[in-house]
C-alpha atoms as a PDB file:
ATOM      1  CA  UNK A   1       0.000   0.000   0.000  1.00  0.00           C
ATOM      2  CA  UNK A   2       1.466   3.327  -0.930  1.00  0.00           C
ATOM      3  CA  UNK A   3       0.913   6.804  -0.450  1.00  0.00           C
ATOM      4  CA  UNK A   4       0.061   8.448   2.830  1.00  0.00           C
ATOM      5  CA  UNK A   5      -3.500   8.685   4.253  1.00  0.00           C
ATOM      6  CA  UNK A   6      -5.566  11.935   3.837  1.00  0.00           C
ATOM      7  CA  UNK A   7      -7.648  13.325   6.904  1.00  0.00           C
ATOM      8  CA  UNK A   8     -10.574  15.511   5.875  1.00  0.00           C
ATOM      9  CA  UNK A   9     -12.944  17.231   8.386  1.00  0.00           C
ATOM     10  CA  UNK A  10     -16.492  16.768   6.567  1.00  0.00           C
ATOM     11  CA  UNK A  11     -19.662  18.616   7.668  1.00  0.00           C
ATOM     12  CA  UNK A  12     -21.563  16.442   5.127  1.00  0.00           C
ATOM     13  CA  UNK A  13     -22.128  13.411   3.120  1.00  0.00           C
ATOM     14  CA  UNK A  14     -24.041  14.202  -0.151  1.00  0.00           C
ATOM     15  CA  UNK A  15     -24.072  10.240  -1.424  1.00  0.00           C
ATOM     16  CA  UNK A  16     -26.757   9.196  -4.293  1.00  0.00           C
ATOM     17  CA  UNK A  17     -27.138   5.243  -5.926  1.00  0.00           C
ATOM     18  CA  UNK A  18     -26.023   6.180  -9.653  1.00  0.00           C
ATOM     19  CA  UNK A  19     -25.775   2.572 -10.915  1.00  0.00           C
ATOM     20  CA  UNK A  20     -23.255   1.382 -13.573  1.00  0.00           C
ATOM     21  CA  UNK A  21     -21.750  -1.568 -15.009  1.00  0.00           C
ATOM     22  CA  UNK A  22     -18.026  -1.921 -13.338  1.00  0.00           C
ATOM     23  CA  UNK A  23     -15.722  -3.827 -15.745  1.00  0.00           C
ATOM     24  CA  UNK A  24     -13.671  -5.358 -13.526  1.00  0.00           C
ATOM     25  CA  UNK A  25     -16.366  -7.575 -12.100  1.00  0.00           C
ATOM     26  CA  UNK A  26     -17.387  -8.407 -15.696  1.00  0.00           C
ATOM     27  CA  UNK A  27     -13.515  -9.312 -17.087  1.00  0.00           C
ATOM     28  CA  UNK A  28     -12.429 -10.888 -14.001  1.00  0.00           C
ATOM     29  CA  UNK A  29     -15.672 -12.658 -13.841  1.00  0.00           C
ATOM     30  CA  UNK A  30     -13.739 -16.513 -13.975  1.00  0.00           C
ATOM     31  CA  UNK A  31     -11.269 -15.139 -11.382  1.00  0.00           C
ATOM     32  CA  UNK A  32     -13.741 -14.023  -8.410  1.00  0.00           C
ATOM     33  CA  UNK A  33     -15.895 -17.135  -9.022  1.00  0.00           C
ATOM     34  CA  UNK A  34     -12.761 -18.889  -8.361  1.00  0.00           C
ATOM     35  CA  UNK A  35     -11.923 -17.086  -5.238  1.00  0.00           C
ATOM     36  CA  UNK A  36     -14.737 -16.843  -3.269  1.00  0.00           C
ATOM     37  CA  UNK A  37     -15.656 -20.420  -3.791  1.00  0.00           C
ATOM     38  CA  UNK A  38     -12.421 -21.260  -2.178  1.00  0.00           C
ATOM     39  CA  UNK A  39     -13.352 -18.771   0.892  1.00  0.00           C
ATOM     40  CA  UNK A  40     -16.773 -20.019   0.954  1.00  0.00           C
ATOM     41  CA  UNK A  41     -15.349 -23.849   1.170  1.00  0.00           C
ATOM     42  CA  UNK A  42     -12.839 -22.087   3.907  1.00  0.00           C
ATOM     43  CA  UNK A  43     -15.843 -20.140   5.688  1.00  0.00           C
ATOM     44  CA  UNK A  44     -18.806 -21.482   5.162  1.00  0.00           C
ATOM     45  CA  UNK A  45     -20.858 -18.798   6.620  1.00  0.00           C
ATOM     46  CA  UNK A  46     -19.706 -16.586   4.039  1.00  0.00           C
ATOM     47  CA  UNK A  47     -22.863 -15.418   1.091  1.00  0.00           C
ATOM     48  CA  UNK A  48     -22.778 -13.419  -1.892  1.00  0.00           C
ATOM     49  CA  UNK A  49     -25.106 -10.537  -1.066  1.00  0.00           C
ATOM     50  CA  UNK A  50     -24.701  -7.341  -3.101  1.00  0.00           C
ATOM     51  CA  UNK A  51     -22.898  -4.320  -1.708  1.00  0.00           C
ATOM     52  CA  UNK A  52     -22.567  -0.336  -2.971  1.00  0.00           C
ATOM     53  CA  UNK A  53     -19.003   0.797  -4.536  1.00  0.00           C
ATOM     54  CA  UNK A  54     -18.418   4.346  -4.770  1.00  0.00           C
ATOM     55  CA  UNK A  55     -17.634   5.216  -8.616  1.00  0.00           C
ATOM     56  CA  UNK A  56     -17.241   9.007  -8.222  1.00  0.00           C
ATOM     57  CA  UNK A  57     -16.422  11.485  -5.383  1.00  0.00           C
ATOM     58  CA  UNK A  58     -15.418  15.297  -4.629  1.00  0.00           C
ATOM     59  CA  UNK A  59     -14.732  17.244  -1.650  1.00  0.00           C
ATOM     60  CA  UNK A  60     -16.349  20.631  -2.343  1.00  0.00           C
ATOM     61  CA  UNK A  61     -17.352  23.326   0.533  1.00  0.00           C
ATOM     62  CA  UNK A  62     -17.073  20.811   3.364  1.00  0.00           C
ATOM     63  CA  UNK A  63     -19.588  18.430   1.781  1.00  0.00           C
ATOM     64  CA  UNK A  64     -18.136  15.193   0.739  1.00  0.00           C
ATOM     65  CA  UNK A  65     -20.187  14.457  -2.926  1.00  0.00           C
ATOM     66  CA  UNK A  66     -20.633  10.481  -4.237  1.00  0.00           C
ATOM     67  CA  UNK A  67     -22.006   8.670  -6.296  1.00  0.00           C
ATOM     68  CA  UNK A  68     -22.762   4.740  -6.174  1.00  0.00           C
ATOM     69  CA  UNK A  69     -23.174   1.390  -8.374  1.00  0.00           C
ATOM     70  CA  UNK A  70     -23.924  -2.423  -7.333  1.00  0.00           C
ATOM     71  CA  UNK A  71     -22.237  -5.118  -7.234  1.00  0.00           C
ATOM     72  CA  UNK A  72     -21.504  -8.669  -5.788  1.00  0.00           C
ATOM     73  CA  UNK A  73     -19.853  -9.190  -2.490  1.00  0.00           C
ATOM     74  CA  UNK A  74     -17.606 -11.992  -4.507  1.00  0.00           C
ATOM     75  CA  UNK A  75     -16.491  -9.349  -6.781  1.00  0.00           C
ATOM     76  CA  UNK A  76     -15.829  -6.993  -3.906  1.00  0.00           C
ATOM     77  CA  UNK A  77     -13.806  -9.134  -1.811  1.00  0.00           C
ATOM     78  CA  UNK A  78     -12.083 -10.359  -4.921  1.00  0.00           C
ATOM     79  CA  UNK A  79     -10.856  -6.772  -4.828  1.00  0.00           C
ATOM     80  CA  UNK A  80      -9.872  -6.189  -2.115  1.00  0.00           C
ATOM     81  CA  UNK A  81      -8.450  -8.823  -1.152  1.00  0.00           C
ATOM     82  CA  UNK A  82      -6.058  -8.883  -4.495  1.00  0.00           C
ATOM     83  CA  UNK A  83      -4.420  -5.280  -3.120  1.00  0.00           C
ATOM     84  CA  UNK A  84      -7.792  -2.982  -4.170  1.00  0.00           C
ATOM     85  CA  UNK A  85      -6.044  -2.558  -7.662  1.00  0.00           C
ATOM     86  CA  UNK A  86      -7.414   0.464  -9.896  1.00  0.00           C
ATOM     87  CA  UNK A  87     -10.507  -0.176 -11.014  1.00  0.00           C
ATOM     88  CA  UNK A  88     -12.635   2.654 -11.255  1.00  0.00           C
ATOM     89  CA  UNK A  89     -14.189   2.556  -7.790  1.00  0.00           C
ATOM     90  CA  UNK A  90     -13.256   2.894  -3.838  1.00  0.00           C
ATOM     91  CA  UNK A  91     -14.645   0.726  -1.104  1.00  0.00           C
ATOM     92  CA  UNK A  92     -16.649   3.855   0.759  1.00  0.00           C
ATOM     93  CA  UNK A  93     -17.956   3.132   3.619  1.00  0.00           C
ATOM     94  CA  UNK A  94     -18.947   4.431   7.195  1.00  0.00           C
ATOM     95  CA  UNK A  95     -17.583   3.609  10.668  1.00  0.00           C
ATOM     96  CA  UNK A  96     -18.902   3.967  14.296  1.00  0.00           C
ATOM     97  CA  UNK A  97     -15.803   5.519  16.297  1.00  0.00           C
ATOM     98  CA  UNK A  98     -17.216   4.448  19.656  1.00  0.00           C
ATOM     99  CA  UNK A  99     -15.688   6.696  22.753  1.00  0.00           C
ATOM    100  CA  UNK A 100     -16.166   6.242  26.119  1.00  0.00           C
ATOM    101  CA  UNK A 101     -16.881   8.481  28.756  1.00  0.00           C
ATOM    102  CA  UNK A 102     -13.057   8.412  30.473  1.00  0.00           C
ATOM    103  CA  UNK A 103     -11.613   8.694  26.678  1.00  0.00           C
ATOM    104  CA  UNK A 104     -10.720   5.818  25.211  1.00  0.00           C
ATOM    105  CA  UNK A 105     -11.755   4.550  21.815  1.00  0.00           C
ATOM    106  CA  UNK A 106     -13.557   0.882  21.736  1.00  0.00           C
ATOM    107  CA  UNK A 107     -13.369  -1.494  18.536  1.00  0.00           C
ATOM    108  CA  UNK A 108     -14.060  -5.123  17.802  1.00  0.00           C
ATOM    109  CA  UNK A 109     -11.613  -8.119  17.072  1.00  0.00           C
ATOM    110  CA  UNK A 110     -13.153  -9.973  13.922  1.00  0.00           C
ATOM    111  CA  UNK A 111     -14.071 -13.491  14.197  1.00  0.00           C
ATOM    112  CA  UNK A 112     -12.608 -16.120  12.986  1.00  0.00           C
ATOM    113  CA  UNK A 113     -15.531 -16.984  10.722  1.00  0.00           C
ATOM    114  CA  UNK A 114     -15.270 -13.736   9.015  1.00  0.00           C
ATOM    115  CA  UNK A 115     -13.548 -13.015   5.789  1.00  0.00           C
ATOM    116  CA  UNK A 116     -11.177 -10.835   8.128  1.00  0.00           C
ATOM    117  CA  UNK A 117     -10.614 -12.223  11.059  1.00  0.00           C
ATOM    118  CA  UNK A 118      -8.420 -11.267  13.725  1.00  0.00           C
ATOM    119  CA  UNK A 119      -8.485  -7.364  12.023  1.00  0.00           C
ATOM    120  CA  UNK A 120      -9.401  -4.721  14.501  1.00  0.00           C
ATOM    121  CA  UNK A 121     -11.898  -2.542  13.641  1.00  0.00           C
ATOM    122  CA  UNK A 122     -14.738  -0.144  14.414  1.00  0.00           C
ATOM    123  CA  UNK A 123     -18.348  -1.420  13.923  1.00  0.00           C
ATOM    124  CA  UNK A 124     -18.508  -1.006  10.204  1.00  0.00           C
ATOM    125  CA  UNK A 125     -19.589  -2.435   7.193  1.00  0.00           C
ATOM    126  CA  UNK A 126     -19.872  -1.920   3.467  1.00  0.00           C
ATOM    127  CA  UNK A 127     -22.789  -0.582   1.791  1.00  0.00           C
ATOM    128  CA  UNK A 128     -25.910  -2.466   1.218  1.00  0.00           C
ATOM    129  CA  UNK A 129     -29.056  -1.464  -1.236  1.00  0.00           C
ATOM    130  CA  UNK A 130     -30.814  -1.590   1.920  1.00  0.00           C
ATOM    131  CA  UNK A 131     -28.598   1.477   3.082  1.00  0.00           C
ATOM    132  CA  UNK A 132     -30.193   4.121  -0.100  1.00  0.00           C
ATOM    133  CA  UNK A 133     -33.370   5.899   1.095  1.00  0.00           C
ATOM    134  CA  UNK A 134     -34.965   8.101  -1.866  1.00  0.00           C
ATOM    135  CA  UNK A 135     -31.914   7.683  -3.879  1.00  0.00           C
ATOM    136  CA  UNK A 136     -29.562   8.354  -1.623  1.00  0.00           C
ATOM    137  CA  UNK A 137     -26.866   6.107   0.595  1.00  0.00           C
ATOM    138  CA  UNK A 138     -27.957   7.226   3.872  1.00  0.00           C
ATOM    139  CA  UNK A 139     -24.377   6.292   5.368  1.00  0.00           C
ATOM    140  CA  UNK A 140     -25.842   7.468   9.023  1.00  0.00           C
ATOM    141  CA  UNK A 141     -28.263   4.483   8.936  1.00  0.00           C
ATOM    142  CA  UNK A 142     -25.704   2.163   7.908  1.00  0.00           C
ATOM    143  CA  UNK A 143     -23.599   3.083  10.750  1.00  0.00           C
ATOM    144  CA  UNK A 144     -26.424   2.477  13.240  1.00  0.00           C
ATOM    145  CA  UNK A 145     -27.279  -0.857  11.576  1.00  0.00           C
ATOM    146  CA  UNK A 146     -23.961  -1.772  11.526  1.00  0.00           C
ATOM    147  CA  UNK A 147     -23.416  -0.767  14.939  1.00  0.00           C
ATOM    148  CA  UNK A 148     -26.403  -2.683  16.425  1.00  0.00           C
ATOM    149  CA  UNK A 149     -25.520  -5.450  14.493  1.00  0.00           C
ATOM    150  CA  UNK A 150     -22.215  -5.848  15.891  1.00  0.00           C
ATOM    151  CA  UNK A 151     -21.884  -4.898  19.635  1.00  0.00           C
ATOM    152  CA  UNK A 152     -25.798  -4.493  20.275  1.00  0.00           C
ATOM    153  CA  UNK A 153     -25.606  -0.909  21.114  1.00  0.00           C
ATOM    154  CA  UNK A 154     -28.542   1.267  20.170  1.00  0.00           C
ATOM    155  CA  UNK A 155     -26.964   4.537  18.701  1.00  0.00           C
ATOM    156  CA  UNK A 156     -29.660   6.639  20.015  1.00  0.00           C
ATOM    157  CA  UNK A 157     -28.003   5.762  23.933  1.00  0.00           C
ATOM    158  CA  UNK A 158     -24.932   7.603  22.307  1.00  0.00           C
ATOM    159  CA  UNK A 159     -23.791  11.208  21.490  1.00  0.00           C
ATOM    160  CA  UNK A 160     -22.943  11.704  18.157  1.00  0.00           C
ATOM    161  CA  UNK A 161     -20.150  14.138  17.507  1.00  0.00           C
ATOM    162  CA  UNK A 162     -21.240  16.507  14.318  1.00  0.00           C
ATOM    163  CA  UNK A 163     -19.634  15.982  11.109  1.00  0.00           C
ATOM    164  CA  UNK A 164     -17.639  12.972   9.960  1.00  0.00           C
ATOM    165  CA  UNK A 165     -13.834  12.187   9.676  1.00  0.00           C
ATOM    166  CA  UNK A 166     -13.006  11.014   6.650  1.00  0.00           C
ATOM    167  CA  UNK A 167      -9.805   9.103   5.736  1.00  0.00           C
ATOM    168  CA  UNK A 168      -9.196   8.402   2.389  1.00  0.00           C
ATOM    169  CA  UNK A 169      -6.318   5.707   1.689  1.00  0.00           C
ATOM    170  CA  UNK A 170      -5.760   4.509  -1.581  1.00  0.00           C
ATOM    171  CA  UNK A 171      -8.616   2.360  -2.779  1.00  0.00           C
ATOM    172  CA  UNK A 172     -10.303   3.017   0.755  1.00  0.00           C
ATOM    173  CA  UNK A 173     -12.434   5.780   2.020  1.00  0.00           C
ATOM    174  CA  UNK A 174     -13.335   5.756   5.603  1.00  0.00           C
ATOM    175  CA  UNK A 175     -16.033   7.942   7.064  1.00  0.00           C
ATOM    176  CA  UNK A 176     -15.812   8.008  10.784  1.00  0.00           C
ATOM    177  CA  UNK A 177     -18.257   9.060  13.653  1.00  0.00           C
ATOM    178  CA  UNK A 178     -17.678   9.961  16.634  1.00  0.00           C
ATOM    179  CA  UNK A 179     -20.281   8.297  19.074  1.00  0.00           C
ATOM    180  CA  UNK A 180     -19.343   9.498  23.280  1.00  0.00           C
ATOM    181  CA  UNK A 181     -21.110   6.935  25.088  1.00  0.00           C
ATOM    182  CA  UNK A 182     -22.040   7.794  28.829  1.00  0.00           C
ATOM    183  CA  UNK A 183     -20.246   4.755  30.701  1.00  0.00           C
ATOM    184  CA  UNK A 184     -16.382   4.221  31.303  1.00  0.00           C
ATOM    185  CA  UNK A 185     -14.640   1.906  28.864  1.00  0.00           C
ATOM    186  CA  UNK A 186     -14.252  -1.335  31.168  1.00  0.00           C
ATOM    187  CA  UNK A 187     -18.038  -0.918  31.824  1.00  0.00           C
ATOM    188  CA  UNK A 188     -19.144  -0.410  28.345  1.00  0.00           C
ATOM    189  CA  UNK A 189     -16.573  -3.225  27.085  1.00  0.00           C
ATOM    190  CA  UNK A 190     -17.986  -5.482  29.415  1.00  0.00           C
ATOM    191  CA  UNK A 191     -21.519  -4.984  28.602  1.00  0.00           C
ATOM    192  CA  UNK A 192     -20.727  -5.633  24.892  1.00  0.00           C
ATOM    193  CA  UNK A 193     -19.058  -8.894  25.588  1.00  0.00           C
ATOM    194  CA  UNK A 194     -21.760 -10.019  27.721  1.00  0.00           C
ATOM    195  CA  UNK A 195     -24.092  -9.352  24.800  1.00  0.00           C
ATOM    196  CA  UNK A 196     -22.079 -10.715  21.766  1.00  0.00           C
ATOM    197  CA  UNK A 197     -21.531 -14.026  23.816  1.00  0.00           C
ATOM    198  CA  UNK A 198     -25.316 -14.596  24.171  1.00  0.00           C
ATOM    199  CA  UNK A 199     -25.587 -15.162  19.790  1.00  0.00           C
ATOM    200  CA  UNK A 200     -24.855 -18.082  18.516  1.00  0.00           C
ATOM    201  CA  UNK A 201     -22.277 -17.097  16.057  1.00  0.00           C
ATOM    202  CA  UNK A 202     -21.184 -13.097  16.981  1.00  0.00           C
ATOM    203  CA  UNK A 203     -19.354 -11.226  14.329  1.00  0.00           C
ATOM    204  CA  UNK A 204     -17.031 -10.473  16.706  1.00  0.00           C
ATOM    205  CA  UNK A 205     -14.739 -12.259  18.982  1.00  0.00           C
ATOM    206  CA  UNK A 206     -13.774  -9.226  21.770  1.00  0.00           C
ATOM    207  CA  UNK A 207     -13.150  -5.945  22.096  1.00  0.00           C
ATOM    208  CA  UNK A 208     -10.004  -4.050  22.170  1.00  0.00           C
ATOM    209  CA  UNK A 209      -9.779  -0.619  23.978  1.00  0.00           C
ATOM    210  CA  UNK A 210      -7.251   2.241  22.868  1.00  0.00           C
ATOM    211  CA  UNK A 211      -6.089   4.632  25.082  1.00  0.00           C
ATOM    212  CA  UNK A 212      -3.374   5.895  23.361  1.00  0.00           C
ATOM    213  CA  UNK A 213      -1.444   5.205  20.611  1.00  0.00           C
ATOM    214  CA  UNK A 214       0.466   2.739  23.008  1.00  0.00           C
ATOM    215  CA  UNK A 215      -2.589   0.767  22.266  1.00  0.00           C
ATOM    216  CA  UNK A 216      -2.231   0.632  18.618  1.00  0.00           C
ATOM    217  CA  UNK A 217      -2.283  -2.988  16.924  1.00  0.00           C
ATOM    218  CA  UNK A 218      -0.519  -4.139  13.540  1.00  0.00           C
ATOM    219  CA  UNK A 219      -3.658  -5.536  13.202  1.00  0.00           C
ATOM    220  CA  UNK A 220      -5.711  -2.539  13.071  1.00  0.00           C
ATOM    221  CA  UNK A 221      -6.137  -1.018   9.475  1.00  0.00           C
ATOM    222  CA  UNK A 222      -3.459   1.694   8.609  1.00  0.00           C
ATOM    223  CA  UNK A 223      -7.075   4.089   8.328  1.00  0.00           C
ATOM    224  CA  UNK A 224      -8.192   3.161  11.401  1.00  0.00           C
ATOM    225  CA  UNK A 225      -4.747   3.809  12.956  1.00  0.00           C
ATOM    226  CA  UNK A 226      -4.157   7.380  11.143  1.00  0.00           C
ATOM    227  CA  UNK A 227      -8.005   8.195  12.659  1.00  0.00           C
ATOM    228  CA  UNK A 228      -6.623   7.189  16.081  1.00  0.00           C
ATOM    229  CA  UNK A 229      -3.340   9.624  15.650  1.00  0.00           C
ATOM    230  CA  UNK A 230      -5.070  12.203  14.447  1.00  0.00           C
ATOM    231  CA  UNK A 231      -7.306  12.273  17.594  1.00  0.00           C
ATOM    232  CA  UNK A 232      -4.664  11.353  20.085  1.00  0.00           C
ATOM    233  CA  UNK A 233      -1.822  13.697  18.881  1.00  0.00           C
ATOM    234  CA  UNK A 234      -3.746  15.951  16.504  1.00  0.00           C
ATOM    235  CA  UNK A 235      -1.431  14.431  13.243  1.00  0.00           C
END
């Protein structure tokens, strides 16, 4: 991965569905098939839903302008996971930056069932149709699905900080926000845990609380980690 990560303050998210074919998915069609029946036979659990790739994007007046097309997970994870070569689109996606009342960030240790497991992340997750609301990818109520979903917090118990930080790396684009919970990190890691163990098969396996970036984990996203220093230290 080259380059160094960008850090943009964003007021906004101005996101709309503008579907499109994407060649890739088309010409590397044998290829993905390929793959992801090998990490299906690997993780069973795995499915090939569809998911929302951002085709276009400016940063204009504070507003953060995109547009999105559809594809297959298979395709998408193909991507990804052979280096997120150019191909005409970025994985864009939002991210709940969970922060506790005493300061610390909380995210969640992938499970070993998941297509990344043992990464380190914030409750995230790509795009779904089910995310565009009168046209538009409403990338708040993805991060509160996504949030539930994964650590059973409602987002409405939270504080959300306005605006969104957006990190753009490479292929990648992050947007992060800040959600100030009420209850001390042990507390609130603990009540997560209790909850996750109670399903049957929990997207995530624990979760990991930063303090400072004495915290930070190789195994933690370079985005996620340039979010981090750019809170803790302000670069």
């Amino acid at each position: 991965m080259s380059g160094v990560p960008q850090i943009h303050q964003i007021d906004r998210l101005d996101l709309h569905f503008a579907p499109k074919p994407w060649p890739f998915a088309d010409e590397r069609r044998a290829e993905i098939d390929a793959f992801f029946a090998e990490q299906m036979r690997l993780k069973p659990s795995m499915w090939n839903g569809r998911v929302l790739m951002l085709h276009r994007y400016e940063i204009a007046g504070g507003v953060f302008h995109g547009d999105y097309l559809e594809t297959d997970y298979a395709s998408f994870s193909a991507w990804g996971r052979w280096g997120r070569p150019e191909a005409g689109i970025h994985d864009g996606f939002g991210a709940a930056a969970l922060l506790s009342a005493d300061g610390a960030f909380l995210l969640g240790r992938m499970g070993e069932h998941t297509f990344n497991a043992g990464h380190i992340y914030f409750a995230s997750g790509t795009p779904e149709p089910g995310d565009i609301v009168d046209g538009k990818v409403d990338m708040e109520y993805n991060v509160r699905r996504e949030l539930k979903e994964e650590t059973a917090l409602d987002i409405d118990e939270l504080v959300a900080e306005s605006g969104w930080t957006t990190v753009i790396d490479g292929g990648l684009i992050g947007h992060l926000k800040v959600l100030r919970s009420k209850e001390n990190a042990e507390v609130l890691r603990a009540r997560i845990l209790t909850e996750i163990r109670a399903e049957a098969e929990p997207e995530l396996s624990d979760i990991v609380i930063v303090r400072s970036p004495a915290d930070f984990d190789e195994a933690m996203p370079r985005f996620i980690r340039t979010f981090l220093a750019h809170h803790f230290t302000g670069r």
